[in-house]
Structures are given as structure tokens and as C-alpha cells.
Protein backbone atom coordinates (compact mmCIF):
# COMPACT_ATOMS: atom_id res chain seq x y z
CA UNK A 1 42.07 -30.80 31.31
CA UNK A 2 40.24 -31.03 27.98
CA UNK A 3 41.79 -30.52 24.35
CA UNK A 4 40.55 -27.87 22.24
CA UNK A 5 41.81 -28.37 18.60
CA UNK A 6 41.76 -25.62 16.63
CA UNK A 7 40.75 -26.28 13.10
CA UNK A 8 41.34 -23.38 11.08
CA UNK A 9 38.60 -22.38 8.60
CA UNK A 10 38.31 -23.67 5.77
CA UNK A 11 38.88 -27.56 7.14
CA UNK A 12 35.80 -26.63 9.48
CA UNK A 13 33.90 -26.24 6.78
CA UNK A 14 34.66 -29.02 4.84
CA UNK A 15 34.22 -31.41 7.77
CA UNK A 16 30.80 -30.01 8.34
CA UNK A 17 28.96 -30.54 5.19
CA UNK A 18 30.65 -34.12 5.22
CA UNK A 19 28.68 -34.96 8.04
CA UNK A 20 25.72 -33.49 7.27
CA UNK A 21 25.72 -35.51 3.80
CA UNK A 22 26.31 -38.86 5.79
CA UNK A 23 23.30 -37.97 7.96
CA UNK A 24 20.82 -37.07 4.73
CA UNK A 25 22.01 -40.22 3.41
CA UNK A 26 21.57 -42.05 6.73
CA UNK A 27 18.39 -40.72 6.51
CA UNK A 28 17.12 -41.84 3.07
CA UNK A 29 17.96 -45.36 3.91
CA UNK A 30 16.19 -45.30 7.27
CA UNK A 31 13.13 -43.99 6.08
CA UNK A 32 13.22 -46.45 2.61
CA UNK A 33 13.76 -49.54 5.09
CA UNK A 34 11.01 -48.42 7.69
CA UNK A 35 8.60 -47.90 4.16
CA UNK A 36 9.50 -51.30 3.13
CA UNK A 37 8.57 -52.63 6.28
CA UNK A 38 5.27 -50.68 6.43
CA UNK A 39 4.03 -51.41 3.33
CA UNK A 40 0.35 -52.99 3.74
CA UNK A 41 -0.12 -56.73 2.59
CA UNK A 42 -3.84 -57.72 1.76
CA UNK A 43 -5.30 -60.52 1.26
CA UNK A 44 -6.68 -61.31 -2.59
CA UNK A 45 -9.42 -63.38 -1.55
CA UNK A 46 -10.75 -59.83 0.25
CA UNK A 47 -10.85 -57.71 -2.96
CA UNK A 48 -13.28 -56.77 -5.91
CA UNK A 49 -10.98 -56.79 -9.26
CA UNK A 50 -12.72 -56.10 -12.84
CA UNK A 51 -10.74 -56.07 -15.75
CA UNK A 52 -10.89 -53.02 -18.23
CA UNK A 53 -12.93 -53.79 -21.51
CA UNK A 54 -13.14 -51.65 -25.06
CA UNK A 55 -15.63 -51.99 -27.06
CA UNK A 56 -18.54 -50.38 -28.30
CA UNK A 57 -21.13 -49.29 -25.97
CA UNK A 58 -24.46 -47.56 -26.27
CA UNK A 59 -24.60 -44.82 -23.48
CA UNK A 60 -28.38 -45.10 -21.58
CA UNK A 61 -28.63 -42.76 -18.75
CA UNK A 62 -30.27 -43.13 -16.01
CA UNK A 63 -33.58 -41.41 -15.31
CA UNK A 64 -37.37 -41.59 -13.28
CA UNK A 65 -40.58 -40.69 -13.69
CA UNK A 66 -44.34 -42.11 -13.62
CA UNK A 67 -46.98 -43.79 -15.97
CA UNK A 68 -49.21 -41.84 -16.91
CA UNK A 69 -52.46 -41.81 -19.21
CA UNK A 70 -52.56 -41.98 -22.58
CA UNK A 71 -55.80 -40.02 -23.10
CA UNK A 72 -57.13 -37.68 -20.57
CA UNK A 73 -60.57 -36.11 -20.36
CA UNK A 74 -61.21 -32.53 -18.57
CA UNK A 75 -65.02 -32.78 -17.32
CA UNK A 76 -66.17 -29.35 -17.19
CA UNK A 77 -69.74 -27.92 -15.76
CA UNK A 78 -71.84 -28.06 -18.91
CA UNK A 79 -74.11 -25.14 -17.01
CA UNK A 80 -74.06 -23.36 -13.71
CA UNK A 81 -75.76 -25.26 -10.64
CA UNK A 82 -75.28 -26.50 -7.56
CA UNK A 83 -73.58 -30.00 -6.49
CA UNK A 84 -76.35 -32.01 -4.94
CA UNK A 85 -74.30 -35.57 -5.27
CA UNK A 86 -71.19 -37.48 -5.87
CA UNK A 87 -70.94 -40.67 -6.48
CA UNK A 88 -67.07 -41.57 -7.35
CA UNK A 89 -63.76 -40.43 -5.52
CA UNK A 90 -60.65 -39.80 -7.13
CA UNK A 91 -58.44 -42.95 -7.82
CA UNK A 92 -61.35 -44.78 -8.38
CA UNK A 93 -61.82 -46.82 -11.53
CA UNK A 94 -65.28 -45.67 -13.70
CA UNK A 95 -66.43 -46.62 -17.17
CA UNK A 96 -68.10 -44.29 -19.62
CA UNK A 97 -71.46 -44.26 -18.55
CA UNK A 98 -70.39 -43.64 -14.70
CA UNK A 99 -72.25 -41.50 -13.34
CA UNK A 100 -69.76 -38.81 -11.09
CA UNK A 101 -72.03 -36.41 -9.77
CA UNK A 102 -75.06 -34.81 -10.03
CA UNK A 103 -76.04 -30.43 -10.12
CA UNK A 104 -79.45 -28.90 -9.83
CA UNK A 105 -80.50 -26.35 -11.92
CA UNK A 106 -84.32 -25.30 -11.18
CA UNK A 107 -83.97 -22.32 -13.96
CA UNK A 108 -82.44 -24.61 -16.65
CA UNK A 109 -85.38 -27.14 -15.98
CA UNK A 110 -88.19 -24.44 -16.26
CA UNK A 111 -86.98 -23.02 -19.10
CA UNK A 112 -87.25 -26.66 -20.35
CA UNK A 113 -90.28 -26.97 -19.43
CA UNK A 114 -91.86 -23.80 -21.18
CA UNK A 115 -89.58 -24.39 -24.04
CA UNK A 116 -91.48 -27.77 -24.74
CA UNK A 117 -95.19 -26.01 -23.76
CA UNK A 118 -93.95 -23.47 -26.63
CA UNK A 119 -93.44 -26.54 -29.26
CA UNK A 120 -96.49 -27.75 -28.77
CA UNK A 121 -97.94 -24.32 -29.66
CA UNK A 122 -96.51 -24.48 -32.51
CA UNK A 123 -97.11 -27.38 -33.33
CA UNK A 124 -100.72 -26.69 -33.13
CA UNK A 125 -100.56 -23.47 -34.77
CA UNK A 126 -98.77 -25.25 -37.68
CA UNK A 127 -101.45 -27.87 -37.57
CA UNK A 128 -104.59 -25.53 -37.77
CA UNK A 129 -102.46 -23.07 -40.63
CA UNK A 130 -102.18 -26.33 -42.59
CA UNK A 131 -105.71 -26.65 -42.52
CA UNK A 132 -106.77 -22.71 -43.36
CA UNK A 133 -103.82 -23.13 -46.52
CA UNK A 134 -105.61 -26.35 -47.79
CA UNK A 135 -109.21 -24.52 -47.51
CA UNK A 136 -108.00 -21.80 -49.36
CA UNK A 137 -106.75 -23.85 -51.69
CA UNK A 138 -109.80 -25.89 -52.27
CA UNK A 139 -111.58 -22.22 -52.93
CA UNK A 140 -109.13 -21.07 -55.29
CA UNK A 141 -109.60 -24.54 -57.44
CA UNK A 142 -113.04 -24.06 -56.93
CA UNK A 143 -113.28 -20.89 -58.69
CA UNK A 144 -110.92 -21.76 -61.26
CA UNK A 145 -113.27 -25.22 -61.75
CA UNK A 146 -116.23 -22.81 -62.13
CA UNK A 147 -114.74 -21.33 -64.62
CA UNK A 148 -113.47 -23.64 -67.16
CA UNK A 149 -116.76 -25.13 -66.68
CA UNK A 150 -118.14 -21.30 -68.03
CA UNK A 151 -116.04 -21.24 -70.51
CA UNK A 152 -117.06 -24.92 -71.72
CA UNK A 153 -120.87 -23.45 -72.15
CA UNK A 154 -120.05 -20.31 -73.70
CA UNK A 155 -117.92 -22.36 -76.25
CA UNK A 156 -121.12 -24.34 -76.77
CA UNK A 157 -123.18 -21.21 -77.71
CA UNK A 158 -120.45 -20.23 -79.66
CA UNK A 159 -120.61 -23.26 -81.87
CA UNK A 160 -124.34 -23.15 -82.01
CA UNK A 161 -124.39 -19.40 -82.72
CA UNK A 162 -121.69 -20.37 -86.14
CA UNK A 163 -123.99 -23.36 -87.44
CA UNK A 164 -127.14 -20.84 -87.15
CA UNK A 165 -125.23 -18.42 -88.53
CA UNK A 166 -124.30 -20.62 -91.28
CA UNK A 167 -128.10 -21.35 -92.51
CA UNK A 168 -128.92 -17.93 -92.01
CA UNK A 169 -131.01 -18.12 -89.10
CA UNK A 170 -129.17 -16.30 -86.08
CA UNK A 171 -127.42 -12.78 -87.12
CA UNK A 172 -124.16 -12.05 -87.71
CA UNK A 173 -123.81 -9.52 -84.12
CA UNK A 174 -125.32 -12.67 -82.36
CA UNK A 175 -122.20 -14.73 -83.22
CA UNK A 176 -119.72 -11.75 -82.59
CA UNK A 177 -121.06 -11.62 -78.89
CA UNK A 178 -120.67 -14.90 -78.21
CA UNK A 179 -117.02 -15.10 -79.62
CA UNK A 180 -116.62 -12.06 -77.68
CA UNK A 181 -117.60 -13.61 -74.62
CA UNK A 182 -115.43 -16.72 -75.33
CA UNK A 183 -112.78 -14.84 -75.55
CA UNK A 184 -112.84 -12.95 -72.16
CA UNK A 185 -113.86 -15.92 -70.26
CA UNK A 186 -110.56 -17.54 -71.74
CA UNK A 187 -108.43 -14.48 -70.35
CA UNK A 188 -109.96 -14.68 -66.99
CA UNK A 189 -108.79 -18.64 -67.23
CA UNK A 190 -105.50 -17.04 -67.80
CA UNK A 191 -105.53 -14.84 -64.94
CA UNK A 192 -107.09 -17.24 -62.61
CA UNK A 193 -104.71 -19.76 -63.13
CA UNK A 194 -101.92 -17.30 -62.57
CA UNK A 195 -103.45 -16.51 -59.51
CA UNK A 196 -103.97 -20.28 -58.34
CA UNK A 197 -100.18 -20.96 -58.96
CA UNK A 198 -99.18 -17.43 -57.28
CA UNK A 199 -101.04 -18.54 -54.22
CA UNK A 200 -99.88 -21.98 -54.48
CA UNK A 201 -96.69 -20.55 -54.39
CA UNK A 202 -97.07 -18.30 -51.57
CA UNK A 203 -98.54 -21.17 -49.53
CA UNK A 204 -95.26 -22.85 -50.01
CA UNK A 205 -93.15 -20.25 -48.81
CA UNK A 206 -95.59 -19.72 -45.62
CA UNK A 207 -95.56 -23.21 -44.96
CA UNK A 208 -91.50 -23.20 -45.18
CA UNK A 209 -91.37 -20.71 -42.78
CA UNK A 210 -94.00 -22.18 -39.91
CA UNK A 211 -91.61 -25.50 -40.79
CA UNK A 212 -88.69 -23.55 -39.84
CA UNK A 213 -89.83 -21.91 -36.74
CA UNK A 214 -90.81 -25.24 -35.61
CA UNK A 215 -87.85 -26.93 -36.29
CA UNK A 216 -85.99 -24.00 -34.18
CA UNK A 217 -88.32 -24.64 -31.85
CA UNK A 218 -87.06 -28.47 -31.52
CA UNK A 219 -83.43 -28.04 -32.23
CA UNK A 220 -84.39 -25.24 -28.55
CA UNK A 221 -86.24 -28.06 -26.84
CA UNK A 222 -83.64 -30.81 -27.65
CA UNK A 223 -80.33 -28.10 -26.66
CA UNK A 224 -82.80 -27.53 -23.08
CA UNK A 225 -83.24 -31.30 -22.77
CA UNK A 226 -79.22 -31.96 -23.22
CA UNK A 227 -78.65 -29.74 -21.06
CA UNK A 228 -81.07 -30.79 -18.28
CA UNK A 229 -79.33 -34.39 -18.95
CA UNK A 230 -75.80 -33.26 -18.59
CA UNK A 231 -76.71 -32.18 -14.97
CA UNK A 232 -75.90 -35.55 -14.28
CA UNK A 233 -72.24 -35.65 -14.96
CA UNK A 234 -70.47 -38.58 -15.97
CA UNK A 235 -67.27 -39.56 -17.06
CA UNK A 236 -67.20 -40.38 -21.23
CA UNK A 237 -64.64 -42.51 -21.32
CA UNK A 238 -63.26 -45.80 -19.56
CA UNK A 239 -60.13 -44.83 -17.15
CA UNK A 240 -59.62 -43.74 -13.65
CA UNK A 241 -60.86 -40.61 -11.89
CA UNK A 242 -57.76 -38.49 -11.33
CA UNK A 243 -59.10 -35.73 -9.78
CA UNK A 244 -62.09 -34.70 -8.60
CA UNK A 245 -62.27 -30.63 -8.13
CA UNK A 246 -65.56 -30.31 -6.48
CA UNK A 247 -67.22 -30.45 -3.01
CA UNK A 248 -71.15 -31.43 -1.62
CA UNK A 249 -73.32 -28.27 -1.99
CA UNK A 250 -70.67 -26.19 -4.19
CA UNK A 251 -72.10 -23.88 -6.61
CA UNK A 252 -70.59 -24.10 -9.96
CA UNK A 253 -70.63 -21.81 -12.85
CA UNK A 254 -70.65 -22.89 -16.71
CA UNK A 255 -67.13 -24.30 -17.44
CA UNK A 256 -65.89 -24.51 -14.51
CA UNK A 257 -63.34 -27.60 -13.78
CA UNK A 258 -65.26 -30.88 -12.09
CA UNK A 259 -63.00 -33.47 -12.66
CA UNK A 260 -59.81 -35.21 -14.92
CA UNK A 261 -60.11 -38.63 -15.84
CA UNK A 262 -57.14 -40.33 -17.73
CA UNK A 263 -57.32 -43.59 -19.55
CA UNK A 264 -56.42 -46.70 -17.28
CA UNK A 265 -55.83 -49.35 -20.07
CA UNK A 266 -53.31 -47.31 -22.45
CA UNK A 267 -50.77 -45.98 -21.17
CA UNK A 268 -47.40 -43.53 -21.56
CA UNK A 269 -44.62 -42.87 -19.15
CA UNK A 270 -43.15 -39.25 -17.88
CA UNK A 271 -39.86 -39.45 -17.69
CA UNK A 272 -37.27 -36.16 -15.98
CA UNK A 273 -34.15 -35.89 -17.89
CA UNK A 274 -31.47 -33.93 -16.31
CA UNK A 275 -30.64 -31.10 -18.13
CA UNK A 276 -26.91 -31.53 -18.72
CA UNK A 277 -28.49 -34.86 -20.85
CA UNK A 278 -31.65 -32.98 -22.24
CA UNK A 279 -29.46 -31.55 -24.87
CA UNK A 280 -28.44 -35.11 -26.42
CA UNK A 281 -31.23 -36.72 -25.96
CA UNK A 282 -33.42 -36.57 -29.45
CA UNK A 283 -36.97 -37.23 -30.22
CA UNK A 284 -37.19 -41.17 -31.16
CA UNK A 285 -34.36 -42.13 -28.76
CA UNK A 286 -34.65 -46.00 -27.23
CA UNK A 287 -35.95 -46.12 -23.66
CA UNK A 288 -35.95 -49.49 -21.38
CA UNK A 289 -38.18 -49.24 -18.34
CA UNK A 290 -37.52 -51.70 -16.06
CA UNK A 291 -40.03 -53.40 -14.38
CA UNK A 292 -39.26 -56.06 -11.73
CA UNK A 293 -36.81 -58.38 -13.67
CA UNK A 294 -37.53 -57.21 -17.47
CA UNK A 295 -37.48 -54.34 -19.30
CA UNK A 296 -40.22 -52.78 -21.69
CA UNK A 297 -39.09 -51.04 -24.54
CA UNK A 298 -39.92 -47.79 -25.86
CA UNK A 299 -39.08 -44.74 -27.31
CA UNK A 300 -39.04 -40.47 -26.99
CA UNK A 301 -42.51 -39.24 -28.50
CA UNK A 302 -42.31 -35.89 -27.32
CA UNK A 303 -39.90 -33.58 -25.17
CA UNK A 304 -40.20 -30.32 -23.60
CA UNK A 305 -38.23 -26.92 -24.45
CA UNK A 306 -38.84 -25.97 -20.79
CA UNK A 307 -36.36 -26.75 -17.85
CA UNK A 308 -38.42 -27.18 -14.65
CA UNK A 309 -36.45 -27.77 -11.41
CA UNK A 310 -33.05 -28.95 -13.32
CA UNK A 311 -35.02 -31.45 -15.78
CA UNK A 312 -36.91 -31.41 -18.82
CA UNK A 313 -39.94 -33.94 -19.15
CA UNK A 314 -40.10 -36.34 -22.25
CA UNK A 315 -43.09 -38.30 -22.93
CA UNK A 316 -42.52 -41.99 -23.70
CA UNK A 317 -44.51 -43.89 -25.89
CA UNK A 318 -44.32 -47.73 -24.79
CA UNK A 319 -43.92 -50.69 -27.21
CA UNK A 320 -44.30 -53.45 -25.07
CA UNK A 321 -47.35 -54.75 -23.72
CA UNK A 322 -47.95 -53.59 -20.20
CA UNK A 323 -48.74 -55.56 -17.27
CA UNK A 324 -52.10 -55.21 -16.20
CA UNK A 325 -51.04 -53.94 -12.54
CA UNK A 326 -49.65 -50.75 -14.02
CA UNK A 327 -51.60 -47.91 -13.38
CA UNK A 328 -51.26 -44.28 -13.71
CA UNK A 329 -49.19 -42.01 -11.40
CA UNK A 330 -46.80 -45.15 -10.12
CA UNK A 331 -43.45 -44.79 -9.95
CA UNK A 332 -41.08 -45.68 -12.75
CA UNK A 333 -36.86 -46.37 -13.27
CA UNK A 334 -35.47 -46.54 -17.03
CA UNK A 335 -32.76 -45.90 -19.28
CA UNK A 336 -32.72 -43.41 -21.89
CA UNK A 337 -30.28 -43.52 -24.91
CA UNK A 338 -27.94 -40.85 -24.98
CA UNK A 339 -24.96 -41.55 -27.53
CA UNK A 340 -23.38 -44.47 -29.59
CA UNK A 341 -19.33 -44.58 -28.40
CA UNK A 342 -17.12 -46.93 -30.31
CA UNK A 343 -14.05 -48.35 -29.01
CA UNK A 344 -14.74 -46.66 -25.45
CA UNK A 345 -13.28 -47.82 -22.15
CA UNK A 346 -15.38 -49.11 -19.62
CA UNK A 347 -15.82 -51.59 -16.64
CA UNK A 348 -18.60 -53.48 -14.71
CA UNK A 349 -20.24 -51.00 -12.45
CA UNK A 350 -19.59 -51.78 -8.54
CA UNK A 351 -20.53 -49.80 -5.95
CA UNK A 352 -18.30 -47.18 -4.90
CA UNK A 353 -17.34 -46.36 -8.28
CA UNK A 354 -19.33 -42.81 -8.90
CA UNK A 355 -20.00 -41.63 -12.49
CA UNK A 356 -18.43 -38.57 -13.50
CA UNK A 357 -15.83 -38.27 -11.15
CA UNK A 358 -12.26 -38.68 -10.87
CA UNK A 359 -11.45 -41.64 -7.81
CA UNK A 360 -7.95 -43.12 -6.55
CA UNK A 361 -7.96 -46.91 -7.72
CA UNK A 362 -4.85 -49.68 -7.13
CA UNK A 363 -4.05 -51.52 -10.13
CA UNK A 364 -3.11 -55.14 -9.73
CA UNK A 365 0.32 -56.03 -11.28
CA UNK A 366 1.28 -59.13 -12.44
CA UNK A 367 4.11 -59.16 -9.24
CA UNK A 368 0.96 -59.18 -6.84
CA UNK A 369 1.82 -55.50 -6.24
CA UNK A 370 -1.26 -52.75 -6.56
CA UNK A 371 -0.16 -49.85 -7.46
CA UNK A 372 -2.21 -46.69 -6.78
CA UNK A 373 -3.35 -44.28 -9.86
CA UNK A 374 -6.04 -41.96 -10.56
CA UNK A 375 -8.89 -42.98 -12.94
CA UNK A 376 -11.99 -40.16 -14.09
CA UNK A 377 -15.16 -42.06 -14.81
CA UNK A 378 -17.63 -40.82 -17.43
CA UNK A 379 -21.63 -41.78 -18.24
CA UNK A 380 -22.37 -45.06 -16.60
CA UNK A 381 -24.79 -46.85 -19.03
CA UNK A 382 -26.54 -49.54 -17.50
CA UNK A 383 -24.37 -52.27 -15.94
CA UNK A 384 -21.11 -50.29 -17.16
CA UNK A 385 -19.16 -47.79 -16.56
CA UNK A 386 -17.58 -45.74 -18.88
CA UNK A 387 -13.91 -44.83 -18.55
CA UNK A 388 -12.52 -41.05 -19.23
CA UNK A 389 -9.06 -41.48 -18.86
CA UNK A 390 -6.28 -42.84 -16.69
CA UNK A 391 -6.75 -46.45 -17.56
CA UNK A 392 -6.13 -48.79 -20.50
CA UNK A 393 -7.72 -52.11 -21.79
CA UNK A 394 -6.86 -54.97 -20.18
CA UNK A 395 -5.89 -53.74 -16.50
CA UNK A 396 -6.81 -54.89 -13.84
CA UNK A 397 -8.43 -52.81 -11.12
CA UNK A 398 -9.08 -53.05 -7.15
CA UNK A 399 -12.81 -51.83 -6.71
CA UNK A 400 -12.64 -52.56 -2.86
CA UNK A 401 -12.68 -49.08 -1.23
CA UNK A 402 -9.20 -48.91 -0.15
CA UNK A 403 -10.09 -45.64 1.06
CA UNK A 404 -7.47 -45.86 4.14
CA UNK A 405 -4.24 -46.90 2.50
CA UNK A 406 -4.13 -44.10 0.12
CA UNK A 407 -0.76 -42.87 1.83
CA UNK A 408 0.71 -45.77 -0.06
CA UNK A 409 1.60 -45.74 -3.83
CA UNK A 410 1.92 -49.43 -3.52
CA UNK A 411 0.65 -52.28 -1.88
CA UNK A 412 0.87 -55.87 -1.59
CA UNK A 413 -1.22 -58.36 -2.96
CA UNK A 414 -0.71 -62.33 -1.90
């Protein structure tokens, strides 16, 4: 027959929370001793471990982009024609006098041709007007020749008139006529040699004006000729054909685009810099491009005001002395400098360890115990990585990706 004891009240209680504290406390130890025995144990030869450094550090980011040419050269259709040839493809290399393509212009080459027919008109026009001026001329001298030579005899009767005069033999109205007719011959001299240098004069002007209509007429026949010429395009400078905007048989009007050629020899690079960086990056700012195992130096020459697809371009002007395998439009990595930070935390870069982000590291103890803490990671310039917070110099951190033991605060090292 079973026992019931009857406990009154307030023992009951008592009892009960007595074992329910025994059981908590059984409990706690149960569950420290099982985490004890779980705790993992890896090996040290297995893990990455880079100490934490302070120092100064200059911060380059990371950005990409493409060489690109110095100089470029828009070819445009010096008049309106049609595309008969073409004799270079884009990418290909071509020197000044290369010819790209040809147009045909039957109008422009007519007009050429009476524009020429019309110079020698003039020509012989100016030629035979020459000829009439210097007749003239030769008239006019004539006359005024004639004249002097008048006025030499009447000055002769004159004087003979004044020594008759003077023994009494010729009258007085004898010597008045003759000084009278001196003296009218000498005004005509006056007049004619006005007249002479008038129409030397006038000569002058006529012949500056046939000069100037013909020289019109040349500058017209040279302007037809250059034009008739540049219907053979070619490309003006040494480079590479970029682009070629034009097809076999296409009619093109004056100005429109034929081609882009871009200097092969001297170089810049495009570079994108993200735009959270744009703002800190300043014009004259150090760039290293690397190329296979070096890096040419350089520098910011110009940068945009315009954000395009979450980047602003910068031009680079290179330094260094590029090798000759570099051509426009390849591909390029470099580093642009961003800021100078003094005393700043940082540690080798290794993979798995992301730039501006915060990441659970272990850090290794001098009891061969890792223990697990949280570390945000700033601007990663070149090789290092910079260091936010949660870490201090001289520790020690696990760079393994101990992804799958981040239940455990600890673990053990041996």
C-alpha cells in the first residue's frame, strides 16, 4: 500500500526550487564539459597568419581602363562625292601620306577644268592690255617729245628775233610774237606733261586691277585643284585607323565623318574611377599601370565632371617609356593615389579578406588558442590592406577561411 506524505505548503515550495537550482546547475556544468570537449583543434601548419603592421601608407585604389591615343585626327569629306575606293580597314596601321579612300566628283572636276580655261583668258587678256597700255604710252611720249622739240625751235627764233632786234633790223612786234609763242608752247609742255603722268597713273591703277582679277583667278584655280586632290583621302598623320565610317559606292556630303585615326606611337591611358573615389582623387595624382611584372608611372592630366555608368573617366598622361607592343584600345590594370594615412593599420592582402567590409577573423594567442573577433577592413592599397577597426598592431591573425567553426569563440591551435 503506498505512502503519501503530506508536506504542507510552504516546505513544498521550498523543496521545489531546491531541486530545480541543482538541475540548472547540473546543467551549466554538463554543457561547459561537453563545450570543452567539442572545442575544434587545428593544425598550425594548415593556416595563413599575418601579423598587424602601422605605419604610414599611401592609399592607391584600384582601377581599369585602356590606352588610348595621344593625338587623334577626325577625317572629314572635304566635298560631296561618291566612294569609288578604299584602300585601308580599321585597325590597320597607315602613315601620313596613306592613301584611305578615294570619291568622285565629275562637277568639282569640270568646274576645274573651266576654272583653269578662264585663267588662261585672262591671262591673255592681261597680256594683249599690257601691250595696248605700253602703245599708248609710247603715243603720249611721243607727243610730249614733239613738243619740247617745238618749243626748242621757237626758243631759237626767239633768240634770233632779240639779236635782230638788237641791231635794229627785225621790229619790235616781230620779237613780241615770237615770245608770245614761246610762251604758249611752254604751257602746253605743262599741260602735256600733266597729262602723260595722269595717264601714267591711270595705267597703273588699270594694270592693278587686271593683276588682281588674275590673281583671284589663281587663288580659284588652285582652291578647285585642292579640292580635286583631296578626293583622294588620306590620313595626315602617322597612327592607326580607328574607325572607318564609310562603305563602297556611299555618297557623301561635304563634312561628313570618313574616318578617326589616333596616334600609334604616343600614347595616354583612360582610366574609370568609381565614383565613391572620384571625389578624392585630384588632378596630378600618381598612377602605376602595371604591365606584366613592372609598373609605369604616371599621373592625372585631366578628369571628367560627368558620372557615366557609376565612374568618372580620368585621362592619364604616362611618364615612362612604353613598350612598343602597346597599342591603342588594349586593356589596362593600375593604381590610382587616393590619400596619404599616417600611422594606419593594415595587413598583407590574402584572399578572402574583402575591402570595405566587416569579416569574423580568429586571433592567435600566445596559449595556441584563436580566439574569434570581428575586424572592418577599409581601402586596400596595393599589396595591403587597410584596417578600420577591431584590431591592434602587433596581432596576429588567422586568414584561413574558418568559415565553418564560427559557432566557436575559441579554438585550438597546436
Amino acid at each position: 500500500m503506498p505512502v503519501h506524505i503530506q508536506l504542507n505548503s510552504p516546505k513544498k515550495h521550498i523543496l521545489r526550487n531546491v531541486c530545480l537550482g541543482i538541475a540548472a546547475l547540473l546543467i551549466v556544468i554538463a554543457g561547459s564539459v561537453f563545450s570543452l570537449q567539442l572545442k575544434p583543434t587545428l593544425a598550425l601548419s594548415d593556416l595563413t597568419i599575418v601579423e598587424v603592421e602601422q605605419g604610414d601608407i599611401d592609399i592607391m585604389a584600384p582601377v581599369f581602363g585602356q590606352y588610348a591615343s595621344k593625338y587623334e585626327k577626325l577625317i572629314s569629306a572635304p566635298s560631296s562625292g561618291k566612294i569609288t575606293e578604299i584602300l585601308v580597314r580599321s585597325g590597320e596601321r597607315v602613315l601620313a601620306n596613306s592613301v584611305i579612300a578615294k570619291l568622285s566628283n565629275p562637277d568639282l572636276i569640270q568646274e576645274h577644268n573651266q576654272s583653269k580655261a578662264e585663267l588662261i583668258r585672262l591671262q591673255a587678256d592681261s597680256a594683249a592690255f599690257a601691250l595696248r597700255q605700253k602703245n599708248e604710252l609710247l603715243t603720249e611720249q611721243a607727243r610730249l617729245a614733239e613738243l619740247k622739240a617745238t618749243i626748242e625751235s621757237a626758243q631759237l627764233d626767239l633768240n634770233a628775233n632779240r639779236q635782230l632786234a638788237d641791231f635794229g633790223i627785225a621790229a619790235h612786234i616781230e620779237l613780241e610774237r615770237a615770245e608770245l609763242k614761246l610762251a604758249q608752247l611752254q604751257q602746253q609742255l605743262t599741260f602735256s606733261q600733266f597729262r602723260l603722268d595722269t595717264f601714267e597713273q591711270m595705267q597703273a591703277l588699270e594694270q592693278e586691277q587686271k593683276h588682281i582679277n588674275l590673281e583671284l583667278q589663281q587663288q580659284q584655280v588652285s582652291l578647285l585643284a585642292q579640292k580635286v586632290a583631296n578626293l583622294t583621302i588620306t590620313a595626315d598623320i602617322n597612327g592607326t585607323l580607328e574607325k572607318l565610317e564609310i562603305e563602297l559606292g556611299q555618297h557623301l556630303n561635304t563634312g561628313d565623318t570618313i574616318a578617326k585615326i589616333g596616334s600609334s606611337n604616343e600614347l595616354i591611358a583612360k582610366v574609370f574611377i568609381p565614383q565613391r573615389l572620384a571625389e578624392q582623387v585630384e588632378i596630378g595624382a600618381k598612377v602605376h599601370i602595371k604591365h606584366e611584372q613592372t609598373l609605369l608611372n604616371g599621373h592625372i592630366s585631366q578628369l571628367d565632371s560627368v558620372v557615366s555608368e557609376g565612374s568618372v573617366q580620368a585621362q592619364v598622361h604616362i611618364s615612362d617609356q612604353l613598350p612598343a607592343h602597346i597599342r591603342p584600345a588594349l586593356n589596362l590594370a593600375a593604381q590610382v593615389f587616393i590619400a596619404h594615412k599616417p600611422n594606419a593599420l593594415f595587413i598583407t592582402q590574402q584572399p578572402g579578406m574583402r575591402p570595405l567590409a566587416t569579416q569574423i577573423v580568429y586571433q592567435l594567442e600566445q596559449n595556441q588558442i584563436a580566439q574569434q573577433q570581428t575586424v572592418t577592413f577599409s581601402e586596400r592599397s596595393g599589396e595591403y590592406l587597410l584596417i578600420a577597426a577591431g584590431a591592434k598592431k602587433g596581432q596576429k591573425l588567422i586568414t584561413s577561411d574558418l568559415s565553418q567553426w564560427h559557432n566557436f569563440s575559441q579554438l585550438s591551435i597546436n
